[in-house]
Protein backbone atom coordinates (compact mmCIF):
# COMPACT_ATOMS: atom_id res chain seq x y z
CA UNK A 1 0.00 0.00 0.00
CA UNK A 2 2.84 1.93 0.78
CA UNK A 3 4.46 1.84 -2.74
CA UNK A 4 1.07 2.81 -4.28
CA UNK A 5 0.85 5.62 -2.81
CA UNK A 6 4.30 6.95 -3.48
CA UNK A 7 3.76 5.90 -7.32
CA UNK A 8 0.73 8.16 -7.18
CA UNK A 9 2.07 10.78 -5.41
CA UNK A 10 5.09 10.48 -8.22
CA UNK A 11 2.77 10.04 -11.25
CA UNK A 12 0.97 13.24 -9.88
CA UNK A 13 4.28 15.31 -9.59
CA UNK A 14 4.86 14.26 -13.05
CA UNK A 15 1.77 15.24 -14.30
CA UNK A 16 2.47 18.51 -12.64
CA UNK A 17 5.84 19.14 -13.86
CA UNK A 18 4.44 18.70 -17.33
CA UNK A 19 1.28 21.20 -16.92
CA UNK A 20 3.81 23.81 -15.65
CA UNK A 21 5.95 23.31 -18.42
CA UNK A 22 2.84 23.25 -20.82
CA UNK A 23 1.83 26.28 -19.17
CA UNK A 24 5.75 28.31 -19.36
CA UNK A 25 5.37 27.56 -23.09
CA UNK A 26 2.13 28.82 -23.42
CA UNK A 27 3.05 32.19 -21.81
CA UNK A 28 6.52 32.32 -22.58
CA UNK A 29 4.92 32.12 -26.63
CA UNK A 30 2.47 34.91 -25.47
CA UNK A 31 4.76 37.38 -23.98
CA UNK A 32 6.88 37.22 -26.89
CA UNK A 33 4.39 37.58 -29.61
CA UNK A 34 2.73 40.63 -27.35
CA UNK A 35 6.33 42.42 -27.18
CA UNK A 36 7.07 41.67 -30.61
CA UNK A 37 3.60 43.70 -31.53
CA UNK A 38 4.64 46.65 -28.97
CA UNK A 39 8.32 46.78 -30.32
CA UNK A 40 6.74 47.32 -33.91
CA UNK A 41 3.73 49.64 -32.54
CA UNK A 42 4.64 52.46 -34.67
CA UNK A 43 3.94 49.91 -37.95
CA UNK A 44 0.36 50.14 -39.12
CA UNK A 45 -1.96 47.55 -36.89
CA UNK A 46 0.61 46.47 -34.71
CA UNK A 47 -0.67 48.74 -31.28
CA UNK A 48 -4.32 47.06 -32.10
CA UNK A 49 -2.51 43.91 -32.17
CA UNK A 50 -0.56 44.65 -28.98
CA UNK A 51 -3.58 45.90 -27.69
CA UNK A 52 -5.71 42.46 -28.25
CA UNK A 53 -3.82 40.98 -25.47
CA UNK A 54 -5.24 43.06 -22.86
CA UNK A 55 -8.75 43.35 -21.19
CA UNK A 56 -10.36 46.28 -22.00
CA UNK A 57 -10.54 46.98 -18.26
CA UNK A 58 -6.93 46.23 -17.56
CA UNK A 59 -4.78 47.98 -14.77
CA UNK A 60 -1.36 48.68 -15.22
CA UNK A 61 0.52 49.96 -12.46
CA UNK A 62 4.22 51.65 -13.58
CA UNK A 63 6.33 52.77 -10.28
CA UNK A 64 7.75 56.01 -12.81
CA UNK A 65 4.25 57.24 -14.78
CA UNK A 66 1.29 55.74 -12.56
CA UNK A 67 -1.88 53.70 -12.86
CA UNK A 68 -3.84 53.65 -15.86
CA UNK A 69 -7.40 51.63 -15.55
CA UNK A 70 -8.55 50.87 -19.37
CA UNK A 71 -7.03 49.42 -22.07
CA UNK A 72 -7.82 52.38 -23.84
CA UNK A 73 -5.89 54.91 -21.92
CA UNK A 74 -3.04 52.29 -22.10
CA UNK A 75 -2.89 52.10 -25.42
CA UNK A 76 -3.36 55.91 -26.13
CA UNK A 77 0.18 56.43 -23.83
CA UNK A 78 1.99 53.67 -25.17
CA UNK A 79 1.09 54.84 -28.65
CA UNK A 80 2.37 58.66 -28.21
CA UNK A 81 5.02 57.87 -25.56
CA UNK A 82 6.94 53.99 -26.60
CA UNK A 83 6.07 54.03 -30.29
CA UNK A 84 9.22 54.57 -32.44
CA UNK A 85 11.04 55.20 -29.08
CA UNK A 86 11.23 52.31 -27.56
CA UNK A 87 11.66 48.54 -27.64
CA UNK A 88 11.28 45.87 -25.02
CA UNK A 89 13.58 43.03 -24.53
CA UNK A 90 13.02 40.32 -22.20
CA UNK A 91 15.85 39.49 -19.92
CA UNK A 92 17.05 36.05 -20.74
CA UNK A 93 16.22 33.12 -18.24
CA UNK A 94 14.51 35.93 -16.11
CA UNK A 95 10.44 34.90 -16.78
CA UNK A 96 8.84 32.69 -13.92
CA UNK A 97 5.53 31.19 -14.78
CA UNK A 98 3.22 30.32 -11.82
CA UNK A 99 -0.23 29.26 -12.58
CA UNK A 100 -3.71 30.37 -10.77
CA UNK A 101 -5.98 27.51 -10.33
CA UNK A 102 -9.20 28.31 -12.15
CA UNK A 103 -8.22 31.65 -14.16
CA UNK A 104 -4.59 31.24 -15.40
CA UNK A 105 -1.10 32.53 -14.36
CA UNK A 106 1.33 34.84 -13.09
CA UNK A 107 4.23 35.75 -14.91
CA UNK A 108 7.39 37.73 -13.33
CA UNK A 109 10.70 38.62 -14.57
CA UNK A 110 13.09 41.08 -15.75
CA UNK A 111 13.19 43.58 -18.81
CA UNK A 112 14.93 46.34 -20.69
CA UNK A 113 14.35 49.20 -22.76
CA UNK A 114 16.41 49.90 -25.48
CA UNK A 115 16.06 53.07 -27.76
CA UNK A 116 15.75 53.21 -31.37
CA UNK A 117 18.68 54.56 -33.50
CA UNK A 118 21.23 54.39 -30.46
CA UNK A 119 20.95 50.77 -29.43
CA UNK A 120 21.35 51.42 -25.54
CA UNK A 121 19.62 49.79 -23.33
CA UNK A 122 20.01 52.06 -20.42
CA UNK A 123 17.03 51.24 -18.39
CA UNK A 124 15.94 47.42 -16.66
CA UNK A 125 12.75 47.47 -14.75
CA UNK A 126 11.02 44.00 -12.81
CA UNK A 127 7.42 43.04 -13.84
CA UNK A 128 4.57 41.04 -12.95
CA UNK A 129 2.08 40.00 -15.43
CA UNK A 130 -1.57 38.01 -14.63
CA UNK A 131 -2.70 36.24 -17.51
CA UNK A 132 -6.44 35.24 -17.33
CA UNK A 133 -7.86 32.12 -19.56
CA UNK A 134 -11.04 32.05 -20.79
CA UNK A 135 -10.96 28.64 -23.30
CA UNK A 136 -8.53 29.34 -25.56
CA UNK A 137 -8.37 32.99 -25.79
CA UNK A 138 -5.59 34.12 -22.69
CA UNK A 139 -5.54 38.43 -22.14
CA UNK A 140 -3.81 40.50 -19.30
CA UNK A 141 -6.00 41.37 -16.60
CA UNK A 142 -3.07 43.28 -14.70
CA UNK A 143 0.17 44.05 -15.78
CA UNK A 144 2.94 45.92 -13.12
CA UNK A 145 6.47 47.47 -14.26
CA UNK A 146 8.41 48.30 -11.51
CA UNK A 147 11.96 48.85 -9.88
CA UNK A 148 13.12 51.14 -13.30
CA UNK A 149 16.74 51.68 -12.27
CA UNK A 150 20.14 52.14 -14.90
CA UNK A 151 21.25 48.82 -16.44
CA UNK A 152 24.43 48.62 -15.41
């Protein structure tokens, strides 16, 4: 009885291990095809397509420029102040994927900003992002950028 137990206690561990992994892939894919929209916003479509990944009532909290509370506003300040000026880059190995039972997942990691033209990437920020799942479709409900410090 013994043994059973620990074989279904390591079957279910398994089966865990490969749903997280399932699930990294799933939002690691997403994150990269929403900043690969947002670091071509200033091409025609690609802010609607950035914005399609977000609820319309999203909050997004920035430690430098604030909380904004719609999608809409969002969009409307990423549009006049990132488009053409900035581009994100994830920080390699730095995205964690933790999922919510019964609405979807956090994601957390590291990122830069790098201007156009110049290359640098002077600034690295931390940010948390909660993914909600409704079927197939997955959007941002919340989305935090925070610690913006030099990248040294």
């Amino acid at each position: 009885m013994k043994k059973l137990a620990i074989s279904i206690l390591l079957c279910a561990g398994s089966v865990q291990a490969a749903d997280n992994a399932a699930l990294t892939a799933t939002i690691t894919r997403l994150d990269s095809e929403m900043f690969t929209a947002f670091n071509q916003c200033d091409k025609p479509g690609q802010l609607d397509k950035y914005a399609s990944y977000f609820d319309p009532n999203v909050e997004f909290y920035h430690d430098n420029a604030g909380v904004t509370w719609t999608r809409d506003v969002m969009i409307a300040q990423t549009g006049k102040n990132v488009c053409g000026h900035y581009q994100r880059q994830l920080v390699p190995g730095s995205l964690k994927v933790v999922p919510v039972k019964d609405f979807g997942a956090i994601a957390t990691g590291s990122h830069t900003f790098c201007q156009f033209g110049g290359g640098k990437c002077e600034g690295i920020a931390e940010f948390t992002i909660i993914w909600r799942q409704r079927g197939d479709e997955w959007q941002v409900t919340r989305a935090l950028s925070y610690g913006h410090r030099a990248n040294k």
